[in-house]
C-alpha atoms as a PDB file:
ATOM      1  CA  UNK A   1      74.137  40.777  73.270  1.00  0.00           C
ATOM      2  CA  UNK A   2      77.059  39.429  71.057  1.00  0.00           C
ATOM      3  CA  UNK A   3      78.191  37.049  74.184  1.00  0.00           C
ATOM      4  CA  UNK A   4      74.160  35.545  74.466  1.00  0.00           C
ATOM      5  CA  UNK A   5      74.065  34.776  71.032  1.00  0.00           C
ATOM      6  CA  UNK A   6      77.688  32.998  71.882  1.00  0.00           C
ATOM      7  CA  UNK A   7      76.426  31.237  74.289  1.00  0.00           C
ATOM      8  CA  UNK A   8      73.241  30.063  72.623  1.00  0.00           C
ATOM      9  CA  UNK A   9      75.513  29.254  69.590  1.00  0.00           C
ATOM     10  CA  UNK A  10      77.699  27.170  72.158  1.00  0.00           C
ATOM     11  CA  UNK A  11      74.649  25.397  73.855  1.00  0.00           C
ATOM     12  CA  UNK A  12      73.099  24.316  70.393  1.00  0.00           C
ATOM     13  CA  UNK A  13      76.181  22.967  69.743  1.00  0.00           C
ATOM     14  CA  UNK A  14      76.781  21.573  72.844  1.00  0.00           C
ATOM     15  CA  UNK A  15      73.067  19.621  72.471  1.00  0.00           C
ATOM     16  CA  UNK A  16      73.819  18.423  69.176  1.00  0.00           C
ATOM     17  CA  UNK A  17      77.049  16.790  70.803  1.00  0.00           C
ATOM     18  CA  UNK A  18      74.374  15.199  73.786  1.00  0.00           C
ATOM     19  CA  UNK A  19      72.230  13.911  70.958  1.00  0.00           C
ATOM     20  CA  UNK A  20      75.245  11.983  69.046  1.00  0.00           C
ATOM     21  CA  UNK A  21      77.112  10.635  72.061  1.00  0.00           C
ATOM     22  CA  UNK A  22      77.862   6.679  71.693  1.00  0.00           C
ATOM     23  CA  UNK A  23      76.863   4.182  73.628  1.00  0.00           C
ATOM     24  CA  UNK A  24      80.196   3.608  74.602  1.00  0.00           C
ATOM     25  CA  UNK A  25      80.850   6.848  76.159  1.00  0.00           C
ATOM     26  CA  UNK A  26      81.308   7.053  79.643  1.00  0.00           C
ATOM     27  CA  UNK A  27      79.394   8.449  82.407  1.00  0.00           C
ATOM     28  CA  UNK A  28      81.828  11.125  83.311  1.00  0.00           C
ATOM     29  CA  UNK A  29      82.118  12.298  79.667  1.00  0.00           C
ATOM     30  CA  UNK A  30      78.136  12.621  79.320  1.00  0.00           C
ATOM     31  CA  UNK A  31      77.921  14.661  82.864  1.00  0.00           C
ATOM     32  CA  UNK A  32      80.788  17.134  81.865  1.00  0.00           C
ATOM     33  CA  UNK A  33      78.629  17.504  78.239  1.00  0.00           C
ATOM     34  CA  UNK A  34      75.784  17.837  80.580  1.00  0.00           C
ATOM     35  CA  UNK A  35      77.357  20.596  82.983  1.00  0.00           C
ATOM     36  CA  UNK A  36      78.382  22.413  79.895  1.00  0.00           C
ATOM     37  CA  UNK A  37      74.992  22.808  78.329  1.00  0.00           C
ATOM     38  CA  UNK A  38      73.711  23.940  81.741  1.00  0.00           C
ATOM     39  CA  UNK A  39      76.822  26.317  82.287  1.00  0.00           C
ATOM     40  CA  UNK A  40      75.851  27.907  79.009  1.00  0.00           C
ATOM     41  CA  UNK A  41      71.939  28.381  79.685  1.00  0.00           C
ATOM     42  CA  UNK A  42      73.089  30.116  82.784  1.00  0.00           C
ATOM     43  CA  UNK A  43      74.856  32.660  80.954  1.00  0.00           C
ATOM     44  CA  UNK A  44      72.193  33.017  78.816  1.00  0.00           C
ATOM     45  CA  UNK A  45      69.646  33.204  81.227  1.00  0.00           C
ATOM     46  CA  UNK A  46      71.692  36.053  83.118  1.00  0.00           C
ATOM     47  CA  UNK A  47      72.277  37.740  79.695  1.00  0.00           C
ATOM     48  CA  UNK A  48      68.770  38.248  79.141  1.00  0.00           C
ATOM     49  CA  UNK A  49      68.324  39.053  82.427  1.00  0.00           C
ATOM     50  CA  UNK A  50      70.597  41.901  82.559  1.00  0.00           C
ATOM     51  CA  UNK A  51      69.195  42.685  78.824  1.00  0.00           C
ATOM     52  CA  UNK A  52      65.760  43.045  80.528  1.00  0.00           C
ATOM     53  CA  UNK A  53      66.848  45.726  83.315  1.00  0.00           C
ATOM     54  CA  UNK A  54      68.886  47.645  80.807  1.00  0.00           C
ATOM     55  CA  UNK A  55      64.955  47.568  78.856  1.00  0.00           C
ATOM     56  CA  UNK A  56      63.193  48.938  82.102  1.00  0.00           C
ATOM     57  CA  UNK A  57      65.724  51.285  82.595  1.00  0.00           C
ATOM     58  CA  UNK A  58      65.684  52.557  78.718  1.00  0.00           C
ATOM     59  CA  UNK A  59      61.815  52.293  79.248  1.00  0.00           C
ATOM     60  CA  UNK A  60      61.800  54.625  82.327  1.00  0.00           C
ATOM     61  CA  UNK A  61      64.772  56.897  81.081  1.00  0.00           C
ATOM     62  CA  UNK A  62      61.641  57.649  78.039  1.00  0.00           C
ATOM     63  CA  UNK A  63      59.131  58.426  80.138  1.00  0.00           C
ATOM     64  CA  UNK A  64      61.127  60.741  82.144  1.00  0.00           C
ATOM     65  CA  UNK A  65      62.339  62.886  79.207  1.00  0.00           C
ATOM     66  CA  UNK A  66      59.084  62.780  77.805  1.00  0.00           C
ATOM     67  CA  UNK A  67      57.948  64.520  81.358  1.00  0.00           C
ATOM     68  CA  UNK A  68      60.578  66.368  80.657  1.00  0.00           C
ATOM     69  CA  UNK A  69      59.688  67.400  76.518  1.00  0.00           C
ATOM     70  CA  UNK A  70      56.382  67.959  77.660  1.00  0.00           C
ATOM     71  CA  UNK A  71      57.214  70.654  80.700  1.00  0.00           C
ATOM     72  CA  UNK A  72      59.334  72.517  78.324  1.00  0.00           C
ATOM     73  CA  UNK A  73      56.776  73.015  75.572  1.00  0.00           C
ATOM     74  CA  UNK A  74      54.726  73.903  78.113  1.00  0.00           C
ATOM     75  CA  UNK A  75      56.925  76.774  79.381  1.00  0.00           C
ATOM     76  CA  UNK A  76      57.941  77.647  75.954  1.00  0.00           C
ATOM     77  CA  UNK A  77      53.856  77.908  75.310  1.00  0.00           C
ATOM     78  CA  UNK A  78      53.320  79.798  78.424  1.00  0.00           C
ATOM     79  CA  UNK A  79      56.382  82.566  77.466  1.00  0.00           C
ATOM     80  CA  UNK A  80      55.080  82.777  74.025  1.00  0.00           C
ATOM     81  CA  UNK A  81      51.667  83.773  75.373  1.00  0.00           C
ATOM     82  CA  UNK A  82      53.640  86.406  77.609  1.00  0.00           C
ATOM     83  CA  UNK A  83      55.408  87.314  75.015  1.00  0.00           C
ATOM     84  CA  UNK A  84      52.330  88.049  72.896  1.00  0.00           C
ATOM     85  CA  UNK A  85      50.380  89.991  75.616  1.00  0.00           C
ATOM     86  CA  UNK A  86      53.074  91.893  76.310  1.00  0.00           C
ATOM     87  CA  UNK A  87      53.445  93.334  72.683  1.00  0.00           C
ATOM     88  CA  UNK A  88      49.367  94.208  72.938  1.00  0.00           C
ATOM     89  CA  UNK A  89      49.534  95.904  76.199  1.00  0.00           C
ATOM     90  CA  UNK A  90      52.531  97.677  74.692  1.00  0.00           C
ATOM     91  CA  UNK A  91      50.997  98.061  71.448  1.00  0.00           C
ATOM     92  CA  UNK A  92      47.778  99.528  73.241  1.00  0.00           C
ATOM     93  CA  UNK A  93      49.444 102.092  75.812  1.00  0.00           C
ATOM     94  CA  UNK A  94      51.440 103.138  72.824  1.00  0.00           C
ATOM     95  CA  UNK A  95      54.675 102.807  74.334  1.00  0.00           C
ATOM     96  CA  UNK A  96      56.216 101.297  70.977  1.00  0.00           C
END
């Protein structure tokens, strides 16, 4: 994330330049200023889009250990219920 905001840093910078260029400049000198700005959106653009699939991921790695949290209290739910009838049919057949 440190590298986008380097490169969005850079771009700014890179506009302000665009915006302040002379008259006198040449051609060459505005295109390389030009390919520079666009070099730099392009990292940013595949920053974010990396950013984005390492969101769906995190989003999908939730939901699974959710599924996950919830199976578990389940079963822990389910033993404890064992658990309990097992101590009243013990309890009742007196073998305690």
């Amino acid at each position: 994330m440190a590298m986008t905001f380097s490169a969005v840093s850079q771009a700014i910078k890179l506009a302000n330049e665009l915006g302040s260029i002379d008259k006198e400049v040449s051609q060459a000198e505005l295109k390389l200023k030009v390919a520079e700005v666009t070099s730099s959106l392009a990292e940013i653009k595949l920053t974010l889009t990396e950013a984005k699939g390492d969101a769906v991921e995190k989003v999908d790695e939730i939901a699974r250990l959710k599924k996950l949290q919830h199976r578990l209290q389940r079963g822990y739910r389910r033993a404890l219920r064992l658990s309990v009838s097992e101590a009243k049919r013990r309890q009742g057949s007196g073998s305690w």
